[in-house]
C-alpha atoms as a PDB file:
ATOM      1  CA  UNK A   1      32.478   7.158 108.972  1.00  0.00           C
ATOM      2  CA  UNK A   2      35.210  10.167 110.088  1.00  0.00           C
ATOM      3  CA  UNK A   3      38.158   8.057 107.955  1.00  0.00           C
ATOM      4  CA  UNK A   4      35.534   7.195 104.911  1.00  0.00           C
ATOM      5  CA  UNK A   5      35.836  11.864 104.824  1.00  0.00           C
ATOM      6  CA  UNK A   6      39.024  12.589 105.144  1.00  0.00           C
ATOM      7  CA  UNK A   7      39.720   9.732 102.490  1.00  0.00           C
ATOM      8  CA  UNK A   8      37.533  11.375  99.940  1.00  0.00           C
ATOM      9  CA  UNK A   9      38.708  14.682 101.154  1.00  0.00           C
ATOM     10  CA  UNK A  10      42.027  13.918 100.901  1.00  0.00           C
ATOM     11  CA  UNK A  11      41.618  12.354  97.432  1.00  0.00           C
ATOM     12  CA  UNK A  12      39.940  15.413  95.862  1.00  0.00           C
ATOM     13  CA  UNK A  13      42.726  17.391  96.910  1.00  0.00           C
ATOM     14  CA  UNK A  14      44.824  15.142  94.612  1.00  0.00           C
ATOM     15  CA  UNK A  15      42.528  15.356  92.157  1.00  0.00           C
ATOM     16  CA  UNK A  16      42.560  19.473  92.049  1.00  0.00           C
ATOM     17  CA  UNK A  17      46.005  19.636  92.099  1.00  0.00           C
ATOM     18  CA  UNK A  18      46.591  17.498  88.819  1.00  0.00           C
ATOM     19  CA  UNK A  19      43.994  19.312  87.327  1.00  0.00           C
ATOM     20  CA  UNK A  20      45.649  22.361  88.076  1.00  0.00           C
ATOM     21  CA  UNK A  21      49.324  20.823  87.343  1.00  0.00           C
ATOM     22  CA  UNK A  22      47.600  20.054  83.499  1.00  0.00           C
ATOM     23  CA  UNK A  23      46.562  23.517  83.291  1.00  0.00           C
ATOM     24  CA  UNK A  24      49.794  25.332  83.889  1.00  0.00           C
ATOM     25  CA  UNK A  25      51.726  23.044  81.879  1.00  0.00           C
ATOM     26  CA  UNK A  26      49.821  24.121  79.052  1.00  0.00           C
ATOM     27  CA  UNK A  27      49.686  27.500  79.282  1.00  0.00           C
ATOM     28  CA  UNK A  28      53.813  27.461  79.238  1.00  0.00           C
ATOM     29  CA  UNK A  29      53.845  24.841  76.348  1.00  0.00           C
ATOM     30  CA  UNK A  30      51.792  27.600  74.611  1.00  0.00           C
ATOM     31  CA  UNK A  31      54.248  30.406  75.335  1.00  0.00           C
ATOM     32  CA  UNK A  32      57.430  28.305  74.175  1.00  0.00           C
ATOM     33  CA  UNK A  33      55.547  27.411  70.877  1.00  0.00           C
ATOM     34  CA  UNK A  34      55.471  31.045  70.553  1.00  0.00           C
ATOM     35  CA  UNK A  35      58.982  31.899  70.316  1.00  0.00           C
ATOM     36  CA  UNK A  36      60.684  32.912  68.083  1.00  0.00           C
ATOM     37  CA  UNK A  37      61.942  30.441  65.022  1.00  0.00           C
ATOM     38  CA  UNK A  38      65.777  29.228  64.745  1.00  0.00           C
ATOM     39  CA  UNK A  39      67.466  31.768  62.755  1.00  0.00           C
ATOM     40  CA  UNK A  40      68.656  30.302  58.764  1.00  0.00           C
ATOM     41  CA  UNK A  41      72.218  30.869  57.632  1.00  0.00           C
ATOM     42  CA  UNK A  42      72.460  32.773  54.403  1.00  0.00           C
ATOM     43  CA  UNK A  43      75.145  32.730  52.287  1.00  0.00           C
ATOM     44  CA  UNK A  44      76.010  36.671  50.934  1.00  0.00           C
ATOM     45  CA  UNK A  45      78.139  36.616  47.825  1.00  0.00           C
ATOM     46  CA  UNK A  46      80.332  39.914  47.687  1.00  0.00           C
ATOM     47  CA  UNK A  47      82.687  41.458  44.394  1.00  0.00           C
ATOM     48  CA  UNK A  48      86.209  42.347  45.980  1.00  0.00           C
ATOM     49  CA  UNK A  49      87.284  44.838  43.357  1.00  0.00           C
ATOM     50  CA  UNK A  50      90.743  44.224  42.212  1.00  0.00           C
ATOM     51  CA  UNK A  51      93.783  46.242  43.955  1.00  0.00           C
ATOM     52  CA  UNK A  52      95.319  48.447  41.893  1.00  0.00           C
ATOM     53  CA  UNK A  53      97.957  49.894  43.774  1.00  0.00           C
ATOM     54  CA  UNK A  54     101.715  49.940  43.035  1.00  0.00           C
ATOM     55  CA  UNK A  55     104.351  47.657  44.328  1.00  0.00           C
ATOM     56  CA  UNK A  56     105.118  47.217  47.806  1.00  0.00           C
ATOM     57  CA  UNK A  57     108.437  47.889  49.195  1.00  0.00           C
ATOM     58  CA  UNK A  58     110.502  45.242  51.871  1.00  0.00           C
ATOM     59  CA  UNK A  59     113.527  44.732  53.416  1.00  0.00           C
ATOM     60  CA  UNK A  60     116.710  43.232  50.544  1.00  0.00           C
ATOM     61  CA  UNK A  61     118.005  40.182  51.726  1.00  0.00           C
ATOM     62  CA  UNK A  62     120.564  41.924  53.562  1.00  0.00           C
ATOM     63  CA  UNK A  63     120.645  43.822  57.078  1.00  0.00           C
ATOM     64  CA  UNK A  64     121.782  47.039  56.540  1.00  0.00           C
ATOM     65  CA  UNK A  65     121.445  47.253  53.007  1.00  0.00           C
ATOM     66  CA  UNK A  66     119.249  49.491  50.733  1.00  0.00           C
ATOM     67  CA  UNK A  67     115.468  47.879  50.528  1.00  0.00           C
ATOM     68  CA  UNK A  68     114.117  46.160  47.321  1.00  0.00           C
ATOM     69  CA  UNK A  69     110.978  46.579  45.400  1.00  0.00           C
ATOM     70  CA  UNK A  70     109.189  43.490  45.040  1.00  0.00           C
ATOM     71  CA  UNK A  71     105.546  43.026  42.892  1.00  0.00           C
ATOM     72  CA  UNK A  72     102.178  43.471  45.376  1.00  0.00           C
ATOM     73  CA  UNK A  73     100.870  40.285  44.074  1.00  0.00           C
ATOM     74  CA  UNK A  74     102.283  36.616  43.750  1.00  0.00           C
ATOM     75  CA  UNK A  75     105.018  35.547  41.269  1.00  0.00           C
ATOM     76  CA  UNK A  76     103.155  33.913  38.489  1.00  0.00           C
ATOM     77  CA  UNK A  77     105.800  32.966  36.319  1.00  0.00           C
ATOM     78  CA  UNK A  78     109.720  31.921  35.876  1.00  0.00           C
ATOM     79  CA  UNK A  79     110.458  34.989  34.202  1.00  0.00           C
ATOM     80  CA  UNK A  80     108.771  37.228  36.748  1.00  0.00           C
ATOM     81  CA  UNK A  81     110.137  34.685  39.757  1.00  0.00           C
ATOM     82  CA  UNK A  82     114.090  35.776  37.656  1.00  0.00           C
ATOM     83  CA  UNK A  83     112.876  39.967  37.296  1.00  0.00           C
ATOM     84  CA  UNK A  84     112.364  39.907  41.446  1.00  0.00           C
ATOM     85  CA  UNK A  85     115.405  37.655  42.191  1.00  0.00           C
ATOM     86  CA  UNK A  86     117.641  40.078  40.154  1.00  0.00           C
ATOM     87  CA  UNK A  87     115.618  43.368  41.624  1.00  0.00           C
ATOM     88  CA  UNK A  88     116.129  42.179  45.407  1.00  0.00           C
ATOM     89  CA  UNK A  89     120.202  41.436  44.228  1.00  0.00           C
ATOM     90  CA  UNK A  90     120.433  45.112  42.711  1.00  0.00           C
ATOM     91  CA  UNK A  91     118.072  46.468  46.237  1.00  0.00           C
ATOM     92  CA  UNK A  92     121.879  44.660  47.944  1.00  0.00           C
ATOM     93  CA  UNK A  93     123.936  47.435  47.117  1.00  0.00           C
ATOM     94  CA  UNK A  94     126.712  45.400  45.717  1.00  0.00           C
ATOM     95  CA  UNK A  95     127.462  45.708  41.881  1.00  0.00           C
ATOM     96  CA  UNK A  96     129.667  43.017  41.870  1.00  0.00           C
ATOM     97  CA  UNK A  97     126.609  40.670  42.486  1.00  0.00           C
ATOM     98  CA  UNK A  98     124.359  38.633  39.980  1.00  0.00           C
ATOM     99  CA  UNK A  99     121.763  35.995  39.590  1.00  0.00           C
ATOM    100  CA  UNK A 100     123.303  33.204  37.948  1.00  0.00           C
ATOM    101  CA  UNK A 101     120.441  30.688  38.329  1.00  0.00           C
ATOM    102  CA  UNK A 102     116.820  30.414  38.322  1.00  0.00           C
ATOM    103  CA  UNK A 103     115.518  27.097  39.387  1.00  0.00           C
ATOM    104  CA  UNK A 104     111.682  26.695  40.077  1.00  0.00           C
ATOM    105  CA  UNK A 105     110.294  23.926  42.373  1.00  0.00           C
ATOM    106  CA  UNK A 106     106.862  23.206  43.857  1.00  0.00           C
ATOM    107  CA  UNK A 107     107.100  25.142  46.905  1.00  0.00           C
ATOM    108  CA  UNK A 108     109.233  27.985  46.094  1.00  0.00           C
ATOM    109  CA  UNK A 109     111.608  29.458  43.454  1.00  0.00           C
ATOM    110  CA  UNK A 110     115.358  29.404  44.217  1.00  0.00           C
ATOM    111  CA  UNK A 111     117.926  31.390  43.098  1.00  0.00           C
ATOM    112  CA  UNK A 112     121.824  31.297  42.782  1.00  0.00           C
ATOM    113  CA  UNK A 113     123.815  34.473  43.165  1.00  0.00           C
ATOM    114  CA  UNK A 114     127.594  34.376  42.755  1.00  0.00           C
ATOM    115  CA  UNK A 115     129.828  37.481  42.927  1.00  0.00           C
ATOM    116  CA  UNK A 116     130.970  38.792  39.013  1.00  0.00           C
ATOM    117  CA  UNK A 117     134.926  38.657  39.667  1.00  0.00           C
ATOM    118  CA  UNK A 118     135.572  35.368  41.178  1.00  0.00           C
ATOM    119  CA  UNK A 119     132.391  33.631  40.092  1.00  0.00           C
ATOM    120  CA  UNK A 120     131.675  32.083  43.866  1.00  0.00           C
ATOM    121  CA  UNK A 121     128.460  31.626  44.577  1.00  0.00           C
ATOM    122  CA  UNK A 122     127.379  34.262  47.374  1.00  0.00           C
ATOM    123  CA  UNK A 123     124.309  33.426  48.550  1.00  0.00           C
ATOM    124  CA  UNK A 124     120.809  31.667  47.686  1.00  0.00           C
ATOM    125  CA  UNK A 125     117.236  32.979  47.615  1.00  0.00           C
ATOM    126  CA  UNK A 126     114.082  32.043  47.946  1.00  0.00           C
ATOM    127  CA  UNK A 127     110.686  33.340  46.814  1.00  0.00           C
ATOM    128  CA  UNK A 128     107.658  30.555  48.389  1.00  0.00           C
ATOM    129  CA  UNK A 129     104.274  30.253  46.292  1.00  0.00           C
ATOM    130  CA  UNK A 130     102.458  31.772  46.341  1.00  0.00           C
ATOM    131  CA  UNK A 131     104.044  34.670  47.463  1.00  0.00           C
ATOM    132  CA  UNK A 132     106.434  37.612  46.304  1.00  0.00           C
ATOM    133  CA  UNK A 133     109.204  38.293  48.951  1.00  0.00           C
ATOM    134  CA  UNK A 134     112.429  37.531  48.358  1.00  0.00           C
ATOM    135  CA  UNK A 135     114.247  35.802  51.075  1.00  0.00           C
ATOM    136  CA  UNK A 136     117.530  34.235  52.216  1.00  0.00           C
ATOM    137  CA  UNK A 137     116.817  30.123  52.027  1.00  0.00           C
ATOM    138  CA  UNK A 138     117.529  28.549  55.329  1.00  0.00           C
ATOM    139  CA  UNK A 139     119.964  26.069  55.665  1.00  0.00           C
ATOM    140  CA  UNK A 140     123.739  25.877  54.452  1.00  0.00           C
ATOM    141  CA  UNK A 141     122.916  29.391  52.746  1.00  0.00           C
ATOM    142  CA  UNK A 142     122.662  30.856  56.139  1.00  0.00           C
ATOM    143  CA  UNK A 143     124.711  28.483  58.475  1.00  0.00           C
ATOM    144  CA  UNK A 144     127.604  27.512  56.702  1.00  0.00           C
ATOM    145  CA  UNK A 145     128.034  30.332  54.890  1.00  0.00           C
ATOM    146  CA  UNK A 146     131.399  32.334  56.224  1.00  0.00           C
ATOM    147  CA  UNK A 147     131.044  35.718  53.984  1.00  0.00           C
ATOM    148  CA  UNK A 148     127.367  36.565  53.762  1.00  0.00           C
ATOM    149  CA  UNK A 149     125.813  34.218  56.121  1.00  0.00           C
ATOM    150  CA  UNK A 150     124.484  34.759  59.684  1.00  0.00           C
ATOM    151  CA  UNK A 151     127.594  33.212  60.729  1.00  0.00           C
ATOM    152  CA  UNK A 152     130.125  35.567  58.893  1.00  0.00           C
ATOM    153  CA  UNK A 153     130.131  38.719  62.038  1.00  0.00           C
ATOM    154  CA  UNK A 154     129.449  41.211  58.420  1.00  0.00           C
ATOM    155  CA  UNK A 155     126.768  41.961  56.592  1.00  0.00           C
ATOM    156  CA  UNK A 156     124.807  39.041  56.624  1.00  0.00           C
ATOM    157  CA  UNK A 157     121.131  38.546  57.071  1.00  0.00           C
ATOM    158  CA  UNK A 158     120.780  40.051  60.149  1.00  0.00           C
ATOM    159  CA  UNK A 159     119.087  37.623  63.242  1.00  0.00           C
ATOM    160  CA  UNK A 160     117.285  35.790  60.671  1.00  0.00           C
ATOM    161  CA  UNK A 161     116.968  31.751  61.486  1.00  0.00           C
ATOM    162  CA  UNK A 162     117.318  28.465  59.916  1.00  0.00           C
ATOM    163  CA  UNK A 163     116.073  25.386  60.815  1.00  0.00           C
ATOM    164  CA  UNK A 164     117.542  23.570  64.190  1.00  0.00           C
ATOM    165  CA  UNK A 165     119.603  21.276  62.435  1.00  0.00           C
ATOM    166  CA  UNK A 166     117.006  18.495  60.342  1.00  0.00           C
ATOM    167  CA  UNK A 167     117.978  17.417  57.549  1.00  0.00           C
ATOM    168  CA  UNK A 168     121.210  16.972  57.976  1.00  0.00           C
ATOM    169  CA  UNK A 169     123.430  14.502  57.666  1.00  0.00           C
ATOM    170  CA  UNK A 170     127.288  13.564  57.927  1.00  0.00           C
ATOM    171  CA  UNK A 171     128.932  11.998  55.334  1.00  0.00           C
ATOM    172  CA  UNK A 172     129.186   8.823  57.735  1.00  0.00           C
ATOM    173  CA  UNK A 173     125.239   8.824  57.264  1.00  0.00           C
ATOM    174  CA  UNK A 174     125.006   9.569  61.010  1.00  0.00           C
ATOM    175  CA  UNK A 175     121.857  12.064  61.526  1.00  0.00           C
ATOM    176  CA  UNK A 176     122.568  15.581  63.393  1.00  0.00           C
ATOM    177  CA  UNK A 177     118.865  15.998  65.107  1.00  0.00           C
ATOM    178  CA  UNK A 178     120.125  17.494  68.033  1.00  0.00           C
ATOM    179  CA  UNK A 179     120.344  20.758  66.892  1.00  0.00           C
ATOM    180  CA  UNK A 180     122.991  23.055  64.718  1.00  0.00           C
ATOM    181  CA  UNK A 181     126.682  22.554  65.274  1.00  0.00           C
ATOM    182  CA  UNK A 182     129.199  24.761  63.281  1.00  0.00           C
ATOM    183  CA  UNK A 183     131.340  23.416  61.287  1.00  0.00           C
ATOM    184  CA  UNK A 184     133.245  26.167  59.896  1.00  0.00           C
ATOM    185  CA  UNK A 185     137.321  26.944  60.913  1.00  0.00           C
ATOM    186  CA  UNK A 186     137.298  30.272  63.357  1.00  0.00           C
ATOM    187  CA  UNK A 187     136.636  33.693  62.406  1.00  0.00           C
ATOM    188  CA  UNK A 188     140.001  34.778  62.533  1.00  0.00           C
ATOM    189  CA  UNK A 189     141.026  32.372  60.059  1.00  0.00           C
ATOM    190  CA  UNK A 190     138.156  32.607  57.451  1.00  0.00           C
ATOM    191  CA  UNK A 191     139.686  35.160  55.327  1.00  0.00           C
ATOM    192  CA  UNK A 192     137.238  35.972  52.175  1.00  0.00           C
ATOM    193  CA  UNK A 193     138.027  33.246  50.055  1.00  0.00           C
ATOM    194  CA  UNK A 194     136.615  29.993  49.204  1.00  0.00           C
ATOM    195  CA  UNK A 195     140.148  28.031  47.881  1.00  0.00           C
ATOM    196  CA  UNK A 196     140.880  27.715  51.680  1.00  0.00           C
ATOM    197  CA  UNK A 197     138.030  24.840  52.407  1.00  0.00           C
ATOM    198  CA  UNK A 198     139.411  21.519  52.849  1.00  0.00           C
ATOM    199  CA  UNK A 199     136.920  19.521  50.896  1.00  0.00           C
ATOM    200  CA  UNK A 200     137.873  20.415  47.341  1.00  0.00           C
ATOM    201  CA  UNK A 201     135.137  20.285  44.421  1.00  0.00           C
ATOM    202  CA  UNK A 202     135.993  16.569  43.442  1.00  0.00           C
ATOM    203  CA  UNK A 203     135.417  15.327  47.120  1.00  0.00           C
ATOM    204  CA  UNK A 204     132.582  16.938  47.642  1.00  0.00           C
ATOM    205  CA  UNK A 205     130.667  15.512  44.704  1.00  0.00           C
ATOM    206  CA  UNK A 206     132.276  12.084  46.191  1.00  0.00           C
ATOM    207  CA  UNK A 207     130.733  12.184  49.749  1.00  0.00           C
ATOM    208  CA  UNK A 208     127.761  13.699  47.722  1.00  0.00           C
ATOM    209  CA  UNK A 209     127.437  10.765  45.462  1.00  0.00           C
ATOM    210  CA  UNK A 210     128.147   8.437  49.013  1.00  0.00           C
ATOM    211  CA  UNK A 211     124.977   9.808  50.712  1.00  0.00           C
ATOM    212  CA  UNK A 212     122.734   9.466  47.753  1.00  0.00           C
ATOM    213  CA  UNK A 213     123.644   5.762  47.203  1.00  0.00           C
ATOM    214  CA  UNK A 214     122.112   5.554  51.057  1.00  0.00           C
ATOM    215  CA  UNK A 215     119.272   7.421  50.431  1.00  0.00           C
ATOM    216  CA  UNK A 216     117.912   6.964  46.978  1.00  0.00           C
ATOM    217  CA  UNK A 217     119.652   4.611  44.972  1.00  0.00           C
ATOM    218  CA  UNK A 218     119.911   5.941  41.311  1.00  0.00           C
ATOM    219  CA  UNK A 219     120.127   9.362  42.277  1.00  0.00           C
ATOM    220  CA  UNK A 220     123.341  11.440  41.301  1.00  0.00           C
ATOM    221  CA  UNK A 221     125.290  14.720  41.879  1.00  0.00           C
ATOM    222  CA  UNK A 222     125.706  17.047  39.300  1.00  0.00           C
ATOM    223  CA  UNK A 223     129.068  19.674  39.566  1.00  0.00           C
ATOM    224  CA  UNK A 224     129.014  21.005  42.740  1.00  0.00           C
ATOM    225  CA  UNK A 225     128.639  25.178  42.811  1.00  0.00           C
ATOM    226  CA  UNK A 226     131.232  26.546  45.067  1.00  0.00           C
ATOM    227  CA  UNK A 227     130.386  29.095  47.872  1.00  0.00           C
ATOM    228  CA  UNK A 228     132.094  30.418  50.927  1.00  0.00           C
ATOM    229  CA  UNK A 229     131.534  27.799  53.253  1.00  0.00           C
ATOM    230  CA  UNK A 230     130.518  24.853  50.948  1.00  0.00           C
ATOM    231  CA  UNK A 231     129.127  23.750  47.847  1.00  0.00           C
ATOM    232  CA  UNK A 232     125.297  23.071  46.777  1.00  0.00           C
ATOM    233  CA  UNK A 233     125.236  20.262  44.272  1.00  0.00           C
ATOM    234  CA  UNK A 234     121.853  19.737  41.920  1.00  0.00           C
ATOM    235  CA  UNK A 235     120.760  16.020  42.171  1.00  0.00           C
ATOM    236  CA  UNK A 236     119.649  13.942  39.283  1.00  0.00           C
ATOM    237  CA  UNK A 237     118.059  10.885  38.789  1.00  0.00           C
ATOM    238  CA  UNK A 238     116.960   8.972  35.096  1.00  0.00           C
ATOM    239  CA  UNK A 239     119.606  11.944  33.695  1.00  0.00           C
ATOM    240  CA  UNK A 240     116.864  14.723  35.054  1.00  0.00           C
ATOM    241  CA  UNK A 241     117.032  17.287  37.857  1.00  0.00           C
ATOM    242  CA  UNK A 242     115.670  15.869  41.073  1.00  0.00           C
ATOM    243  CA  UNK A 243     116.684  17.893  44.067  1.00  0.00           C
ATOM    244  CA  UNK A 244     119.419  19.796  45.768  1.00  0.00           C
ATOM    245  CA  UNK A 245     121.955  19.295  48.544  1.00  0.00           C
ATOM    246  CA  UNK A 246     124.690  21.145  49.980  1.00  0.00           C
ATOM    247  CA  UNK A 247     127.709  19.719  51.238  1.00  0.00           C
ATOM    248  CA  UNK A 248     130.348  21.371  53.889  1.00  0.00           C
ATOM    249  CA  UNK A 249     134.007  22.912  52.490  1.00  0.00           C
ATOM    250  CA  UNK A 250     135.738  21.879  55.733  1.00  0.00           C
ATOM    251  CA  UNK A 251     133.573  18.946  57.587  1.00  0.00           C
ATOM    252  CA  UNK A 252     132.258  17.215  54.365  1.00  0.00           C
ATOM    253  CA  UNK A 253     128.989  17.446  56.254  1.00  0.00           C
ATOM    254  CA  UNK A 254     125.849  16.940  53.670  1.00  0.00           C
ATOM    255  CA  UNK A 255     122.187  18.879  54.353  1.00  0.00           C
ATOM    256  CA  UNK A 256     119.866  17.681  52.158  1.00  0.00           C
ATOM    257  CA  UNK A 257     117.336  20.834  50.760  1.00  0.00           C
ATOM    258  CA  UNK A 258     113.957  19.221  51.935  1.00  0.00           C
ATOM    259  CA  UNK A 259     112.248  22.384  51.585  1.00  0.00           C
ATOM    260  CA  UNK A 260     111.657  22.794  47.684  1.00  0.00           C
ATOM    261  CA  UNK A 261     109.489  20.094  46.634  1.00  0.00           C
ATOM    262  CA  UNK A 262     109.905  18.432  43.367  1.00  0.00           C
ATOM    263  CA  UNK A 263     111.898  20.182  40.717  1.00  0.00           C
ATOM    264  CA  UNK A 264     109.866  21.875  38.224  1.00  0.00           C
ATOM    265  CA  UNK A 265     112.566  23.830  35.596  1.00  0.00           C
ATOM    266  CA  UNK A 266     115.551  25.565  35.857  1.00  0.00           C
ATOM    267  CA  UNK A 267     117.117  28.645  33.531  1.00  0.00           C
ATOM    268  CA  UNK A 268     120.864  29.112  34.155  1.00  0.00           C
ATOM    269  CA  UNK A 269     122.473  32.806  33.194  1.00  0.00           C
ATOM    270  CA  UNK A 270     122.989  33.448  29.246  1.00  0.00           C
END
């Protein structure tokens, strides 16, 4: 009769403690359902009223040399793209340069400046769009370029970089991708002029003309445009502008311009 107890007893104790276990559990389900709801997202339109402050000033594409004044917003047009190439030439501080082309591609507008006595090309610019800055283009422009390139101990552009050495090419079709090797003679025998290169205008547009075959059958080079170092050559294809490559005065090296895009229009000087 002793077990029969402490069975019952034992079972009511059980039976209080779900009862209180129920209790509890509702009580905190009550104060959960109480909080607070999941905050909504709301979208806040706001009017950004239009700058109108002046131009901004940067650096000309030269180390050294007086800055150039170049429009606050982005270039919007050819003509503009040809007002800032020629502003950033004059912000040089060298009279005896000009803008001799205008070309405009997808990702950026490109321009040609040569020097006014000889007519060699002396550098070549870039402006990306959007955008508004005037800057040297990478490449030949910079590496190959013995007079007003990075590589030429003057003026130049200062510690500004290229790119490591893609896109290029020799005219064997053999790819450089390990990097940028020089290819121009030594300092001391640079001199300033470009008649001293090797590869002469003719050959140029040969190994030119080679590479294309290779790479896009159909394409051709146009007359190459000498500079101090080399000579960039417009492409064509179906008798219309397709691209741009430069090609090296003294190792007849090519580098293909990857970084414009498709061609667009080009203006050349009146």
């Amino acid at each position: 009769m002793r077990y029969v107890w402490l069975v019952a007893a034992f079972v009511g104790i059980l039976v209080v403690g779900l009862l209180v276990g129920v209790i509890l559990g509702r009580g905190g389900g009550g104060e959960q359902g109480s909080a607070a709801p999941s905050p909504r997202t709301v979208t806040v339109e706001r009017t950004v009223p239009a700058r109108t402050s002046g131009p901004t000033t940067t650096s000309s594409p030269a180390t050294g040399s007086a800055p150039a004044t170049t429009p606050s917003g982005s270039v919007g047009s050819f003509e503009n793209a040809r007002a800032v190439f020629e502003q950033a030439v004059k912000g040089y501080g060298n009279p005896n340069l000009e803008v001799a082309e205008v070309m405009e591609f997808s990702n950026n507008y490109y321009a040609e400046v040569k020097e006014k006595d000889t007519g060699i090309g002396a550098m070549e610019l870039l402006i990306s769009r959007p955008g508004s800055r005037v800057y040297p283009e990478p490449g030949p422009n910079m590496m190959w370029n013995i007079k007003y390139g990075m590589m030429s101990g003057g003026r130049g552009y200062g510690g500004m970089m290229g790119p490591n050495g893609r896109g290029m090419m020799g005219p064997d079709g053999r790819g450089m991708m390990g990097g940028y090797r020089s290819s121009a003679p030594p300092r001391n025998s640079q001199g300033n002029t470009a008649d001293k290169m090797p590869v002469s205008s003719n050959r140029a547009r040969e190994i030119a003309d080679a590479y294309l075959s290779r790479v896009s059958p159909g394409t051709r080079a146009e007359e190459p445009t000498r500079f101090y170092g080399y000579y960039t050559i417009d492409t064509q294809k179906d008798g219309k502008t397709s691209g741009m490559l430069s090609v090296n005065g003294y190792s007849g090296e090519v580098w293909y311009h990857s970084w414009h895009g498709p061609f667009i229009a080009k203006q050349e000087e009146d």
